[in-house]
N, C-alpha and C. Protein backbone atom coordinates (compact mmCIF):
# COMPACT_ATOMS: atom_id res chain seq x y z
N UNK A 1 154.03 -49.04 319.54
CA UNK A 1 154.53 -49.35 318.22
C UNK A 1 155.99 -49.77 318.34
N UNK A 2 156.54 -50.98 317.52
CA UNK A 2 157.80 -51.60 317.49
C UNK A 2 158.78 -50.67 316.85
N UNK A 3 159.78 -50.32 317.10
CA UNK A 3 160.84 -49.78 316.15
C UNK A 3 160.40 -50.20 314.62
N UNK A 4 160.25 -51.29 314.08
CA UNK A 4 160.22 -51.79 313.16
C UNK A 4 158.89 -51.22 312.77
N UNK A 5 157.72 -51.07 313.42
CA UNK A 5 156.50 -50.27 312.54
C UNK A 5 156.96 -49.21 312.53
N UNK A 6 157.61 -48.57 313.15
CA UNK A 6 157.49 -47.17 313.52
C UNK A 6 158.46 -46.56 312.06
N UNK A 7 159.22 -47.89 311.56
CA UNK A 7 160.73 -47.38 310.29
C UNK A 7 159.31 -47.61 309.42
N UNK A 8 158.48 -48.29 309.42
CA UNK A 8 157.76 -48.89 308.08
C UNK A 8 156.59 -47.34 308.17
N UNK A 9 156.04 -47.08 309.09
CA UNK A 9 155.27 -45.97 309.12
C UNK A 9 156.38 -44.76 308.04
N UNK A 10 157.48 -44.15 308.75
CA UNK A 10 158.28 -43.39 308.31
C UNK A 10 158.47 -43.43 306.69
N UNK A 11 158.82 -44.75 306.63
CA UNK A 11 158.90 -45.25 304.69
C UNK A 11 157.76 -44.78 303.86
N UNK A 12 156.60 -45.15 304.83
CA UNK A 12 155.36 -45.21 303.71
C UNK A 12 155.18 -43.47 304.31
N UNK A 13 155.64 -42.43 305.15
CA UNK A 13 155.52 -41.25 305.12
C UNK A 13 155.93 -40.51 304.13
N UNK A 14 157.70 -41.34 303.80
CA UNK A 14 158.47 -40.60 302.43
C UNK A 14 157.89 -40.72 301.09
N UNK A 15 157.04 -41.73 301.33
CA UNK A 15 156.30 -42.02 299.75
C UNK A 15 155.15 -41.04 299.55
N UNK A 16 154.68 -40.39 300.42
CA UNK A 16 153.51 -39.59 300.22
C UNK A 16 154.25 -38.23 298.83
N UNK A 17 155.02 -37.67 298.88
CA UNK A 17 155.11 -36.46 297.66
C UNK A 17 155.21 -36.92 296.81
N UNK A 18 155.49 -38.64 296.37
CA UNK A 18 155.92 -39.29 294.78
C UNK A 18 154.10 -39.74 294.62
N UNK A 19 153.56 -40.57 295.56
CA UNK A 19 152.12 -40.56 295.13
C UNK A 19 151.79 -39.72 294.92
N UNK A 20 151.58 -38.04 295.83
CA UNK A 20 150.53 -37.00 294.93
C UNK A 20 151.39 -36.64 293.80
N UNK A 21 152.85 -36.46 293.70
CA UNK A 21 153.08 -36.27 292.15
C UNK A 21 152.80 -37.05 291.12
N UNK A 22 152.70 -38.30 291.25
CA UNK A 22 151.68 -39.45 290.32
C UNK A 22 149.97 -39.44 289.97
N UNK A 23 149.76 -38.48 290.93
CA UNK A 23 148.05 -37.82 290.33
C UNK A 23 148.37 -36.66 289.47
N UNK A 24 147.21 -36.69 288.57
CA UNK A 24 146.96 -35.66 287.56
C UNK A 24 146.58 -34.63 288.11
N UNK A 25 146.91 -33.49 287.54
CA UNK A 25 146.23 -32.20 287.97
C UNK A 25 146.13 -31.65 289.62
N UNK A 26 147.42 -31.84 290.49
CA UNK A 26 146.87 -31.63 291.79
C UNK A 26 147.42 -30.09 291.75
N UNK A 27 146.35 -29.32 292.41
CA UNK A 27 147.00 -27.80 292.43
C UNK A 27 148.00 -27.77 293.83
N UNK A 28 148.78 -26.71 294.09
CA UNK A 28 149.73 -27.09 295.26
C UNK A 28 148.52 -26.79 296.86
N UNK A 29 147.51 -25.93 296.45
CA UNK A 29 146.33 -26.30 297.76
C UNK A 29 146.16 -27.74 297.90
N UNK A 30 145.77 -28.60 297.02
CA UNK A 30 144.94 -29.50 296.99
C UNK A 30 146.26 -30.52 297.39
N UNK A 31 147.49 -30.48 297.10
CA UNK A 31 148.61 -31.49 297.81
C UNK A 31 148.97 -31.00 299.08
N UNK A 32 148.93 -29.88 299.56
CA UNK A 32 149.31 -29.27 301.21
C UNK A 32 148.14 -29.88 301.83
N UNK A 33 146.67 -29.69 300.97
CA UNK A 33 145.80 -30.99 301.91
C UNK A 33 145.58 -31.96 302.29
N UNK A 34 146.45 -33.04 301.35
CA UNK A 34 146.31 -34.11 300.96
C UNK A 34 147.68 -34.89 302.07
N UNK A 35 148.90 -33.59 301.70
CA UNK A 35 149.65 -34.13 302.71
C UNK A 35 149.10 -33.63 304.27
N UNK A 36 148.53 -32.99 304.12
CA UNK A 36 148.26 -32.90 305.70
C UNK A 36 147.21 -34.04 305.97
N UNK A 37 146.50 -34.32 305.69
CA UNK A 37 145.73 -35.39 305.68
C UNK A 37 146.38 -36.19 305.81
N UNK A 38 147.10 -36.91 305.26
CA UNK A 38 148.20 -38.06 305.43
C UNK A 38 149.11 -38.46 306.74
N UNK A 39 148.44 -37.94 308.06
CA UNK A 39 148.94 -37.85 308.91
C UNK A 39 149.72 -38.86 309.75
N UNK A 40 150.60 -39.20 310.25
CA UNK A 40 151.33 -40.33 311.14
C UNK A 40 149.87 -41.64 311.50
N UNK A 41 148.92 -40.77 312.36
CA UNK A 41 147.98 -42.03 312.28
C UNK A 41 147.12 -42.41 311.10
N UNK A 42 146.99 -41.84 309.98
CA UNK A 42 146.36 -42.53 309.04
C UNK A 42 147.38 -43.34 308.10
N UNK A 43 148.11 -43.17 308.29
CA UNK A 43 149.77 -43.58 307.63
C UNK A 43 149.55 -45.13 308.77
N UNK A 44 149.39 -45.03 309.65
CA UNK A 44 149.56 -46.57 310.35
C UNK A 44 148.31 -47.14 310.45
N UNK A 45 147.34 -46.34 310.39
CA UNK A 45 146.01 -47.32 309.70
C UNK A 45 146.00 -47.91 308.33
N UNK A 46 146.77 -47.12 307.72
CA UNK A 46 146.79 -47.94 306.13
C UNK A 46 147.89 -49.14 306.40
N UNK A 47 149.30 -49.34 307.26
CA UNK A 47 149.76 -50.08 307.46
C UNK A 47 149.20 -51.25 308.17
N UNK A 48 148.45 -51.15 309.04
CA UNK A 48 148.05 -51.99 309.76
C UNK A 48 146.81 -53.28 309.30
N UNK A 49 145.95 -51.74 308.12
CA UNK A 49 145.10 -52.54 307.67
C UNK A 49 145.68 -53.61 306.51
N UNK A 50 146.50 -52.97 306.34
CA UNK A 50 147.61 -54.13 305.09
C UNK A 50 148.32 -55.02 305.59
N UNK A 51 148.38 -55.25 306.74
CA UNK A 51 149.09 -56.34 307.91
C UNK A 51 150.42 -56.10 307.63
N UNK A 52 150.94 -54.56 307.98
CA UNK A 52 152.20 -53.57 308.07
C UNK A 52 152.90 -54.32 306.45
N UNK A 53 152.38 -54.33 305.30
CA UNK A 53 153.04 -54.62 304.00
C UNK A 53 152.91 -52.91 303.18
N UNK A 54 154.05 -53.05 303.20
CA UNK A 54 154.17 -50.90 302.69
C UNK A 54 153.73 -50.91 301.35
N UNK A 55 153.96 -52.11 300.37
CA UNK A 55 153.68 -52.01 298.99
C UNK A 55 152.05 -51.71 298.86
N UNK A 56 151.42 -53.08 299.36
CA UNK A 56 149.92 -52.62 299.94
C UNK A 56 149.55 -50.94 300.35
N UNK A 57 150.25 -50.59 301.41
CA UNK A 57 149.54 -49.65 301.80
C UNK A 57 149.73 -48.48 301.14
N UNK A 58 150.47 -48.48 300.48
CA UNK A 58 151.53 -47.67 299.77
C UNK A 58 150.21 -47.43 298.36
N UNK A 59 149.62 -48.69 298.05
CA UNK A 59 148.40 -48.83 296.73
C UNK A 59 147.22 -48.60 297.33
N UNK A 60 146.57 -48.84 298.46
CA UNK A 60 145.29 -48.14 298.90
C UNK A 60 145.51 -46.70 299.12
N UNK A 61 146.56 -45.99 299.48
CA UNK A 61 147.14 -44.92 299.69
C UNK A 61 146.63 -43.79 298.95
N UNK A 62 147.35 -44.15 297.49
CA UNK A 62 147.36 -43.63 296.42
C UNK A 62 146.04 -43.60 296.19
N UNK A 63 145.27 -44.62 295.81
CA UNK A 63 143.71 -44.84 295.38
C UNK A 63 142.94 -43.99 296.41
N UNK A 64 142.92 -44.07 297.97
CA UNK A 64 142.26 -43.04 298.57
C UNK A 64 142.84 -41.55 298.36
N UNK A 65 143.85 -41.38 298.09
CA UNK A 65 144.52 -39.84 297.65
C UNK A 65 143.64 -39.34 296.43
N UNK A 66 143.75 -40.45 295.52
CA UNK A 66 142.92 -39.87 294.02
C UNK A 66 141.28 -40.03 294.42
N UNK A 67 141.02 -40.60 295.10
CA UNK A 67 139.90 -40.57 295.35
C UNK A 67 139.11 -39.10 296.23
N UNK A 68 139.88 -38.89 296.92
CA UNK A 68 139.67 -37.17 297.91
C UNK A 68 140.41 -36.45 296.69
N UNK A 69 141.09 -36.48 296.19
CA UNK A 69 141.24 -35.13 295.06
C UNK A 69 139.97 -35.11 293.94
N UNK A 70 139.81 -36.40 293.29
CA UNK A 70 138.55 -36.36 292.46
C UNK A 70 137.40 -36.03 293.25
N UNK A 71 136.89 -35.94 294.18
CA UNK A 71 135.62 -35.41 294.66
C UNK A 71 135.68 -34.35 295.41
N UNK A 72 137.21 -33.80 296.19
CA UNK A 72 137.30 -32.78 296.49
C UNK A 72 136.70 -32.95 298.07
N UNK A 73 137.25 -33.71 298.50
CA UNK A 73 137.02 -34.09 300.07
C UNK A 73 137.67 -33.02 300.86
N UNK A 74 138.74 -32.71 300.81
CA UNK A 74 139.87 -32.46 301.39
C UNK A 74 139.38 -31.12 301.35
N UNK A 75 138.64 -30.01 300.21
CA UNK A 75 138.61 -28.98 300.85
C UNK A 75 137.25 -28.54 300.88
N UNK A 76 136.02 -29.25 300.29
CA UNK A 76 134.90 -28.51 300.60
C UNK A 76 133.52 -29.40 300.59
N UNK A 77 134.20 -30.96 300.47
CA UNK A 77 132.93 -31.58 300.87
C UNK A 77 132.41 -31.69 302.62
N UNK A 78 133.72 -32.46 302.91
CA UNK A 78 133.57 -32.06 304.57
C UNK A 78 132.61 -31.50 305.65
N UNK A 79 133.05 -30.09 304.75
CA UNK A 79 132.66 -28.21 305.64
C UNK A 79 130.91 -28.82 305.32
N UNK A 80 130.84 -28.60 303.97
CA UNK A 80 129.97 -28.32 303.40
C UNK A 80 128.38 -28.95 303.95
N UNK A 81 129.12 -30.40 303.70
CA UNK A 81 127.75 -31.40 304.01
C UNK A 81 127.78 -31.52 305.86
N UNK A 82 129.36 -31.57 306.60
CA UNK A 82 129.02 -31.82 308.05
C UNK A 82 128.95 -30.45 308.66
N UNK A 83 129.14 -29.63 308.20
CA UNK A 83 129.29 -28.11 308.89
C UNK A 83 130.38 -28.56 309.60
N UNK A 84 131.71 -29.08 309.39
CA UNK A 84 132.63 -28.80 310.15
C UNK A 84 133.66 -27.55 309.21
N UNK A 85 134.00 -26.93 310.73
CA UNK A 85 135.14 -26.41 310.26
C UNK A 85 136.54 -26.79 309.69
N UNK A 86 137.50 -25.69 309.11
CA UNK A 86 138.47 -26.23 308.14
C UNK A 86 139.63 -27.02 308.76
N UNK A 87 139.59 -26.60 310.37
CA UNK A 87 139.87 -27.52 311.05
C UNK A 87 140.21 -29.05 310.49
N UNK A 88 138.99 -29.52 310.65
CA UNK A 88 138.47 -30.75 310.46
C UNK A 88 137.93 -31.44 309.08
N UNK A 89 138.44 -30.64 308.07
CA UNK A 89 138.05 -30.82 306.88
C UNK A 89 139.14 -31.96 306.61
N UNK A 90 140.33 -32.00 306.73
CA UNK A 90 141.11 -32.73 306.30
C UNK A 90 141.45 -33.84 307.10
């Protein structure tokens, strides 16, 4: 990774607590998951898949965030349907 992805990864890292504070109703479990989920490599898969444009990734971001809080990915679909542990839930 270039210096230059690596500042754009970092940017779109700082934006992660203003997106989950822009969802409704997140309890503080359901944002400690959400940021953990949000990890350095899914942070540069959303960049990459946006051809490194932060505004882009920055809007699929958000939409997959509300999307695992509305169905509740993050803490018990996962386990539930793959039998993985909590590990691997997020």
């Amino acid at each position: 990774m270039t210096p230059e992805q690596q500042k754009l990864v970092n940017d779109l890292r700082s934006e992660v607590p203003s997106l989950l504070s822009s969802l409704r109703n997140v309890s503080p479990e359901e944002s400690l998951h959400l940021q953990q989920w949000a990890s350095e490599e899914r942070l540069t898969e959303f960049l990459e898949d946006s051809e490194w444009d932060t505004w882009a990734a920055s809007f699929k971001l958000k939409q997959t965030l509300l999307w695992r809080k509305e169905i509740g990915l993050q803490t018990k679909v996962a386990p539930a349907i793959f039998g993985l542990d909590s590990a691997y839930a997020c």
